[in-house]
PDB file of N, CA and C in Angstrom:
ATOM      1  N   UNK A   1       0.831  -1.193   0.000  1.00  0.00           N
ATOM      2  CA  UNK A   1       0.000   0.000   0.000  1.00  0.00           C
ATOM      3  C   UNK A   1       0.879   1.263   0.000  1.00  0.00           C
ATOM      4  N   UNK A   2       2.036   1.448   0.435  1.00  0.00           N
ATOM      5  CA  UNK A   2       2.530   2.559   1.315  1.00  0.00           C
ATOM      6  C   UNK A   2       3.794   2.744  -0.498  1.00  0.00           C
ATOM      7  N   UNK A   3       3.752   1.830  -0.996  1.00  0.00           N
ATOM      8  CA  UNK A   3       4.651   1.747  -2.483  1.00  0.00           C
ATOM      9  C   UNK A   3       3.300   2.384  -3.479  1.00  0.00           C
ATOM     10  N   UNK A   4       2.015   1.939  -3.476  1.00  0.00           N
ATOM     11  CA  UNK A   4       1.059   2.503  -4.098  1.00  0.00           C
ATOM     12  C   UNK A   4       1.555   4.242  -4.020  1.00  0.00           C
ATOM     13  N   UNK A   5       1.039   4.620  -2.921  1.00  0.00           N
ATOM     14  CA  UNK A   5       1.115   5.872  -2.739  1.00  0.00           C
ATOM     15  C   UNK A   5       2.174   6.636  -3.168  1.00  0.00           C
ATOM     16  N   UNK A   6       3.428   6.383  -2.526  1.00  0.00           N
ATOM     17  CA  UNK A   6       4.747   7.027  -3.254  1.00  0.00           C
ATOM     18  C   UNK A   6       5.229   6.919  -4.191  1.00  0.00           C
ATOM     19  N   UNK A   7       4.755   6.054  -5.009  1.00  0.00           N
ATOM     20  CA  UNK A   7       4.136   6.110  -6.944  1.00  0.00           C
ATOM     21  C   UNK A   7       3.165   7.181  -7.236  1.00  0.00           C
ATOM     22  N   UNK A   8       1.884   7.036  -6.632  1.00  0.00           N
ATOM     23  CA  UNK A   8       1.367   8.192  -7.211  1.00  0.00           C
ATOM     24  C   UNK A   8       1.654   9.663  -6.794  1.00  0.00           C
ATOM     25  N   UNK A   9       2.388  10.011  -6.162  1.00  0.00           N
ATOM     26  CA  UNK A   9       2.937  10.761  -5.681  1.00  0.00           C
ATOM     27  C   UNK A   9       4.463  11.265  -6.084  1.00  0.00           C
ATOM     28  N   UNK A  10       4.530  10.196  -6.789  1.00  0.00           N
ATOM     29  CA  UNK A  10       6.089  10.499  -7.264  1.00  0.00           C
ATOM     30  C   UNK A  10       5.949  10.783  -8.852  1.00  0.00           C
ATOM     31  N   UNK A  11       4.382   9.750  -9.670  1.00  0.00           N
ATOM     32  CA  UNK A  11       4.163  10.373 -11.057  1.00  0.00           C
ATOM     33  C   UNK A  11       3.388  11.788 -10.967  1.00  0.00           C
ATOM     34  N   UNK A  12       2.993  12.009  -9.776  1.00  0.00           N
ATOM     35  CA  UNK A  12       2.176  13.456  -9.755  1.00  0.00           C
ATOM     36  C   UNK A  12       3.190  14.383 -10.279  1.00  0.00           C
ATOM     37  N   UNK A  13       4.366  14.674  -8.874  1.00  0.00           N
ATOM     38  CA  UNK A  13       5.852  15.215  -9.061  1.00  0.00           C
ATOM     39  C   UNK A  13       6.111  15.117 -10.512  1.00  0.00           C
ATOM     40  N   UNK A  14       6.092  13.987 -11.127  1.00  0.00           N
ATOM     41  CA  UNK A  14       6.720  14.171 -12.812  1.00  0.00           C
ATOM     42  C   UNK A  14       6.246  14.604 -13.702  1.00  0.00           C
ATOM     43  N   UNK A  15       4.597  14.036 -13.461  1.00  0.00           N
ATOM     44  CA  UNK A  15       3.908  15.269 -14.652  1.00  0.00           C
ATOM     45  C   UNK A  15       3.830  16.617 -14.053  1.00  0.00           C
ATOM     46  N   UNK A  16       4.018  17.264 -12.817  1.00  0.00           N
ATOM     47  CA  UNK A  16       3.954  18.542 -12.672  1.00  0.00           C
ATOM     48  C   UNK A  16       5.441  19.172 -12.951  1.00  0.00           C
ATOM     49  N   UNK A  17       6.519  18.053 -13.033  1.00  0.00           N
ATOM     50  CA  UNK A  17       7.401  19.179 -13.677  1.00  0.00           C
ATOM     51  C   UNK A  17       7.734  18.724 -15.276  1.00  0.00           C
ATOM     52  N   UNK A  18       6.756  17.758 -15.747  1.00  0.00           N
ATOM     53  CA  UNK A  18       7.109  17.631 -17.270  1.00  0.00           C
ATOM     54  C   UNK A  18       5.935  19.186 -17.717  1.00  0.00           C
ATOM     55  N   UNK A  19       4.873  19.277 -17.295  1.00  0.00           N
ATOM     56  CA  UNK A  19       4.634  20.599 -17.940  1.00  0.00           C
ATOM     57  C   UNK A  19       5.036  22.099 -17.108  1.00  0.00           C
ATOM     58  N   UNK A  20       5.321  22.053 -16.439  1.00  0.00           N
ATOM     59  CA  UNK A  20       5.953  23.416 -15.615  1.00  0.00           C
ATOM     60  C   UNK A  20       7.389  23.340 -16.188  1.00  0.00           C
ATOM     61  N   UNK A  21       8.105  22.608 -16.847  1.00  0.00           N
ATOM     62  CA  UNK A  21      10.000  23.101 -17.399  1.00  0.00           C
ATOM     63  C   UNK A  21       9.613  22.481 -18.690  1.00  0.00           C
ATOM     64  N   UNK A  22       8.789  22.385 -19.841  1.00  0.00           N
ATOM     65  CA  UNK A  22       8.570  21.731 -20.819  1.00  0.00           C
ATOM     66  C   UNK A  22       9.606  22.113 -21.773  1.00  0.00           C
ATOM     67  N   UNK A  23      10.396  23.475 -21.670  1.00  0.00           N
ATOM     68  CA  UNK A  23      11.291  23.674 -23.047  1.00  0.00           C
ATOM     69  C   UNK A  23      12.778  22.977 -21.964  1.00  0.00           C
ATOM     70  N   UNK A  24      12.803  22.672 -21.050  1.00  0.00           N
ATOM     71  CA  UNK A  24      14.318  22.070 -20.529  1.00  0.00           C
ATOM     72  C   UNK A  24      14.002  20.773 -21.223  1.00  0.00           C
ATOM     73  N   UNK A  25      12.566  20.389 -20.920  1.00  0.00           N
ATOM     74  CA  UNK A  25      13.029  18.502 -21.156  1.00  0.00           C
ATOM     75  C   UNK A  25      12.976  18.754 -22.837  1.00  0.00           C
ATOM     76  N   UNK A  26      12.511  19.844 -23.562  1.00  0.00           N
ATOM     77  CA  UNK A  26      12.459  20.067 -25.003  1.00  0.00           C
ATOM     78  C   UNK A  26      14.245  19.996 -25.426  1.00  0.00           C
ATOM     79  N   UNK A  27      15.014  20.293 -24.685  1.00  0.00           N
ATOM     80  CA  UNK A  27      16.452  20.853 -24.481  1.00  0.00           C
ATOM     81  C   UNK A  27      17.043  19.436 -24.478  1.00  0.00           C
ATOM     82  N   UNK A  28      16.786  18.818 -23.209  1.00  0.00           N
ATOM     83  CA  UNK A  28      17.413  17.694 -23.240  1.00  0.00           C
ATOM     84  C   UNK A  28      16.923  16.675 -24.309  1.00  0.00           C
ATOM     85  N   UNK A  29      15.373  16.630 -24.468  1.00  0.00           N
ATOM     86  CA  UNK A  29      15.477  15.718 -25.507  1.00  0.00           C
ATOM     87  C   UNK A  29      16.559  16.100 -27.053  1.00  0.00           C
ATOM     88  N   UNK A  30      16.252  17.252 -27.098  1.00  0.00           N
ATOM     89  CA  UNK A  30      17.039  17.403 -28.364  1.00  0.00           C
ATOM     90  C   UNK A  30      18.657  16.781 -28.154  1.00  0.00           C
ATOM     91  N   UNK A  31      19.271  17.345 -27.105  1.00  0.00           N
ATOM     92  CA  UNK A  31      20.831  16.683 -26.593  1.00  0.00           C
ATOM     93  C   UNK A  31      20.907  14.933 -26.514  1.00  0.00           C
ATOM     94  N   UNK A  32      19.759  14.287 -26.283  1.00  0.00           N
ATOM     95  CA  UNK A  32      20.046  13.416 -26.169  1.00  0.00           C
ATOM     96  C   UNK A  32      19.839  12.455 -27.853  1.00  0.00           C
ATOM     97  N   UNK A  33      18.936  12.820 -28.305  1.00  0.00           N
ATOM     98  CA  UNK A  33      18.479  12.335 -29.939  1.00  0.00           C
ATOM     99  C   UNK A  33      19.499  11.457 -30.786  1.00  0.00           C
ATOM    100  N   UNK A  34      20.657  12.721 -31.213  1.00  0.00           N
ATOM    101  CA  UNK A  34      21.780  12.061 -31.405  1.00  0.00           C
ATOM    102  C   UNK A  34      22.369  10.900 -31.102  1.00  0.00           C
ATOM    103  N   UNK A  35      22.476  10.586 -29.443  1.00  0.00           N
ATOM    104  CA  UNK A  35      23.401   9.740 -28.732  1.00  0.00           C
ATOM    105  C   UNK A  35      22.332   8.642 -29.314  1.00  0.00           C
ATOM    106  N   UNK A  36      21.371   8.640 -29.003  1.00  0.00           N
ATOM    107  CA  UNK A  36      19.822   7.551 -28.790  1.00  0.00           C
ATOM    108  C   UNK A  36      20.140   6.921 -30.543  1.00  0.00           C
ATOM    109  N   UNK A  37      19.898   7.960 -31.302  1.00  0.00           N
ATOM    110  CA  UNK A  37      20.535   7.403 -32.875  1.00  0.00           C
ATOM    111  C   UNK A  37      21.610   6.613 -33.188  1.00  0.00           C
ATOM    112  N   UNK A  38      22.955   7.438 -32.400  1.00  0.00           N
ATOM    113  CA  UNK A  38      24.082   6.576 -32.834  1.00  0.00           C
ATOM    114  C   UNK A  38      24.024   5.067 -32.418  1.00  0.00           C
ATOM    115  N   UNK A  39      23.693   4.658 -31.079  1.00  0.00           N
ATOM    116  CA  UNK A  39      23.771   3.735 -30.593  1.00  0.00           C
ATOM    117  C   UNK A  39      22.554   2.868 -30.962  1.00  0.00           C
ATOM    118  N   UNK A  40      21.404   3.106 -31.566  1.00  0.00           N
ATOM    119  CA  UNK A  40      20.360   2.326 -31.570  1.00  0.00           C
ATOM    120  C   UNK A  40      20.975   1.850 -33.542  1.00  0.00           C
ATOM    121  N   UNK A  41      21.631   2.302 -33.851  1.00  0.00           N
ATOM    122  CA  UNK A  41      21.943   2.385 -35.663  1.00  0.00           C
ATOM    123  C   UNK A  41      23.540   1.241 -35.649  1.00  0.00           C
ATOM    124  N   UNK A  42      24.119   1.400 -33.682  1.00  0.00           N
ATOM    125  CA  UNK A  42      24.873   0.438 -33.761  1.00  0.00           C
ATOM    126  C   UNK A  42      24.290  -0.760 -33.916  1.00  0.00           C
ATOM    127  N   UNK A  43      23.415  -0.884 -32.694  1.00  0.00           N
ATOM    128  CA  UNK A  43      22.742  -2.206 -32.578  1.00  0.00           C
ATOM    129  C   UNK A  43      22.325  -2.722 -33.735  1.00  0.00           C
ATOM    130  N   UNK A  44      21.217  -1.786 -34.622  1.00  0.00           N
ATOM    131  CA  UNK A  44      20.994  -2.465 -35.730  1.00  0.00           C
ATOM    132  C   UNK A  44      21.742  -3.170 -37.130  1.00  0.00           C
ATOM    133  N   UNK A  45      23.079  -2.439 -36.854  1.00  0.00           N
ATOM    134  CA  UNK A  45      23.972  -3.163 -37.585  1.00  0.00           C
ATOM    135  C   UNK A  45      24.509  -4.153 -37.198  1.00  0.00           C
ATOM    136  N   UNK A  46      24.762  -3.993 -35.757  1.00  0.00           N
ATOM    137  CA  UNK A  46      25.260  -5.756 -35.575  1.00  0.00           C
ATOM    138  C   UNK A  46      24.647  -6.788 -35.687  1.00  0.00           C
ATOM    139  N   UNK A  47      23.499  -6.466 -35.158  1.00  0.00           N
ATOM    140  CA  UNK A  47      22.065  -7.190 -35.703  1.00  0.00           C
ATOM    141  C   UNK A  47      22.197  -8.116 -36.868  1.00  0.00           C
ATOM    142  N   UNK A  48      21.939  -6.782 -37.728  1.00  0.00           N
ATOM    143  CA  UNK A  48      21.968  -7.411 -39.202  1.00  0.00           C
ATOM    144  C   UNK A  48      23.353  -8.213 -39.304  1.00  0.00           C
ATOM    145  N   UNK A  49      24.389  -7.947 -39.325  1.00  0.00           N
ATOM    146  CA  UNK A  49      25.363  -8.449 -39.395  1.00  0.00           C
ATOM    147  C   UNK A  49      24.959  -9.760 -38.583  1.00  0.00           C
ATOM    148  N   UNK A  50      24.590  -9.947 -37.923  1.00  0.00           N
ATOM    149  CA  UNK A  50      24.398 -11.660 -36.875  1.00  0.00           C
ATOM    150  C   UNK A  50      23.288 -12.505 -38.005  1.00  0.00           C
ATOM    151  N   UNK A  51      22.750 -11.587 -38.499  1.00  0.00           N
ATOM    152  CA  UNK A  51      21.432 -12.344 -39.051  1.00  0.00           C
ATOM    153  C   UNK A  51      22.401 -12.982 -40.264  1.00  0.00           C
ATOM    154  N   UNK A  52      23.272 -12.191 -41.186  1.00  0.00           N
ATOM    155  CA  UNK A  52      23.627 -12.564 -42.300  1.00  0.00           C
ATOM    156  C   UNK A  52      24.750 -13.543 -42.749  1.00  0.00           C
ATOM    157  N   UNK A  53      24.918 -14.381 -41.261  1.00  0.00           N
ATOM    158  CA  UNK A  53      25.528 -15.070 -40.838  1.00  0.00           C
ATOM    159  C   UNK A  53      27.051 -15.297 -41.221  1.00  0.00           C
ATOM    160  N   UNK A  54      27.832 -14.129 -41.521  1.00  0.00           N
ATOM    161  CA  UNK A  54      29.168 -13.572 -42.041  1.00  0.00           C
ATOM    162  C   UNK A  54      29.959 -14.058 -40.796  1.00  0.00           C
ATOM    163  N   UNK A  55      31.144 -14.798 -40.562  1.00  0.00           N
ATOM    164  CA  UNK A  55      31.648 -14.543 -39.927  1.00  0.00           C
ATOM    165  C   UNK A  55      33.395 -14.373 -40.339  1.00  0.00           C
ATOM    166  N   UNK A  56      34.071 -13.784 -38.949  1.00  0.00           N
ATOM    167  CA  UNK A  56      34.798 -13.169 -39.567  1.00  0.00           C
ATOM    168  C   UNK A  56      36.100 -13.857 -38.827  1.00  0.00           C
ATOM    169  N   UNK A  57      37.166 -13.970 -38.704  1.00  0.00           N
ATOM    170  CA  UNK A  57      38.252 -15.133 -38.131  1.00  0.00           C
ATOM    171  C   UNK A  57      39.600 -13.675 -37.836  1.00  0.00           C
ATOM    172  N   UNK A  58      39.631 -13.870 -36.367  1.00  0.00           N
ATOM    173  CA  UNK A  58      41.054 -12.815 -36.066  1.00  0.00           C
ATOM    174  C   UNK A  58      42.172 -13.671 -35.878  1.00  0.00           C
ATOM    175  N   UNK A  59      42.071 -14.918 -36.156  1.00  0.00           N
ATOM    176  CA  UNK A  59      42.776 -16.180 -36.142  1.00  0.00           C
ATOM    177  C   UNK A  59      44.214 -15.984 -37.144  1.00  0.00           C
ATOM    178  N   UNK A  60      45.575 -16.055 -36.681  1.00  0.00           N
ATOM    179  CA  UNK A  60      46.055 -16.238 -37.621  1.00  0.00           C
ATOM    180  C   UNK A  60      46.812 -17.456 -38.287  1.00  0.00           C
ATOM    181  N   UNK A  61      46.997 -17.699 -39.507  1.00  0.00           N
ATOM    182  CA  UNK A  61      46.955 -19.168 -40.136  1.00  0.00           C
ATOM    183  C   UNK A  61      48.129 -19.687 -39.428  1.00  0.00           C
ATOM    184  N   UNK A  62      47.761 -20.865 -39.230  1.00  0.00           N
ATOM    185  CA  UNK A  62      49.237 -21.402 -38.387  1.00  0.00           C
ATOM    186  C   UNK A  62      49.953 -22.174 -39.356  1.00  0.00           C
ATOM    187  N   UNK A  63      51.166 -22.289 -38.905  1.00  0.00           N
ATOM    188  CA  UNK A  63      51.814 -22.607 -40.108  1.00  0.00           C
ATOM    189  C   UNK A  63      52.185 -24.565 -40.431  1.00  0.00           C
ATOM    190  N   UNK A  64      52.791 -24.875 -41.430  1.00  0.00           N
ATOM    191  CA  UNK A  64      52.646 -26.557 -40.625  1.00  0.00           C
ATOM    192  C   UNK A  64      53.481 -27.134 -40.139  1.00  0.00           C
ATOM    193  N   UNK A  65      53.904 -26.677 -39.265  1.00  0.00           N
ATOM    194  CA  UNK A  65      54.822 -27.383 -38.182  1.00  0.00           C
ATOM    195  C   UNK A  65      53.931 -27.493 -36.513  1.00  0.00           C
ATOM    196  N   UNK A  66      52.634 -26.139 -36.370  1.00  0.00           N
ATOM    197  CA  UNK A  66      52.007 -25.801 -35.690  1.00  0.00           C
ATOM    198  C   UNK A  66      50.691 -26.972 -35.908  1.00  0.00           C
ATOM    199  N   UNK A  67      50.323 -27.165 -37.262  1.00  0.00           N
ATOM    200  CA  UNK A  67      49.579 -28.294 -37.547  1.00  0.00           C
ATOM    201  C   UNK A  67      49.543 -29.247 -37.263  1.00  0.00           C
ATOM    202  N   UNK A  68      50.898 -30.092 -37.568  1.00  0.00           N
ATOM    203  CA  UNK A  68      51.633 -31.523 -37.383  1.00  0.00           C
ATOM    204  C   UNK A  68      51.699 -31.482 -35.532  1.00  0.00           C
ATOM    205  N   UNK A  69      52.050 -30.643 -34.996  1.00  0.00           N
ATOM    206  CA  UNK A  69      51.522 -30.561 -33.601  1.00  0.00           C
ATOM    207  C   UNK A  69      50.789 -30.385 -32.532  1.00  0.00           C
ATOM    208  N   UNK A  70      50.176 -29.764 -33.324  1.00  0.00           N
ATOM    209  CA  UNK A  70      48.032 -29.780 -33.096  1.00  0.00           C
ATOM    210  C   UNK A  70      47.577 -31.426 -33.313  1.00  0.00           C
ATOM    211  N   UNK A  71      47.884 -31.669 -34.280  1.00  0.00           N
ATOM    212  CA  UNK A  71      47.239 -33.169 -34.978  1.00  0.00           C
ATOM    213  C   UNK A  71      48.081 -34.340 -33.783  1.00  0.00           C
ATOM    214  N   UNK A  72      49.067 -33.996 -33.372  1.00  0.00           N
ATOM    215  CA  UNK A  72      49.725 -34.826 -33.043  1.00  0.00           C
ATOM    216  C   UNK A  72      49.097 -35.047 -31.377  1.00  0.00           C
ATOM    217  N   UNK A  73      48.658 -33.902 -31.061  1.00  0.00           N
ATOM    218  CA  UNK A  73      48.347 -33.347 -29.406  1.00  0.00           C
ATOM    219  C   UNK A  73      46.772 -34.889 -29.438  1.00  0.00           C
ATOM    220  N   UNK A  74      45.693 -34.564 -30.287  1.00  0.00           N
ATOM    221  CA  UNK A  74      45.231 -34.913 -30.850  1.00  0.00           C
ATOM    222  C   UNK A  74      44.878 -36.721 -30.708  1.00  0.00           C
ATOM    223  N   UNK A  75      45.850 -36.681 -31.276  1.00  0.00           N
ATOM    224  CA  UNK A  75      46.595 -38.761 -31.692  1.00  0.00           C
ATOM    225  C   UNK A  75      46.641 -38.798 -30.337  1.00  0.00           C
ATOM    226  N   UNK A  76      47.419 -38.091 -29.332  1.00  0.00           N
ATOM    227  CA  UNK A  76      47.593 -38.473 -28.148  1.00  0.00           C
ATOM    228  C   UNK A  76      46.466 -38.806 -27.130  1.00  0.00           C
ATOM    229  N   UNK A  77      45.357 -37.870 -27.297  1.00  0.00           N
ATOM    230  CA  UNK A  77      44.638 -37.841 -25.938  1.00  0.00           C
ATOM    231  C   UNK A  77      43.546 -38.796 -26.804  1.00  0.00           C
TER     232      UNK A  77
END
């Protein structure tokens, strides 16, 4: 009950200062737009990128002496 109340009491507080400072949060929304873009245009590219199932290897080629001892590790166990 006592969480009821200091909810409605706490959205009262927010809509009385979303229209009593309406050009600050006009202010901040504009400051924030940008950031909200860049990062939501990241996501959607990685996104896509996951969907298009590309992948990409930071692996570098080992050579074959590294092979023959991989293979060999291998034979052993």
């Amino acid at each position: 009950m006592l969480s009821i109340v200091f909810g409605l009491i706490a959205l009262s507080l927010g809509f009385w200062g979303l229209v009593k400072y309406w050009w600050y949060m006009v202010d901040v929304l504009i400051a924030i737009l940008p950031l909200m873009l860049i990062g939501g245009g990241a996501i959607a590219l990685l996104a896509g990128i996951k969907n298009t199932g590309m992948r990409t290897s930071f692996k570098v080629k080992k050579s074959a002496a590294q092979e023959a001892e991989s293979s060999t590790r291998k034979q052993d166990e």
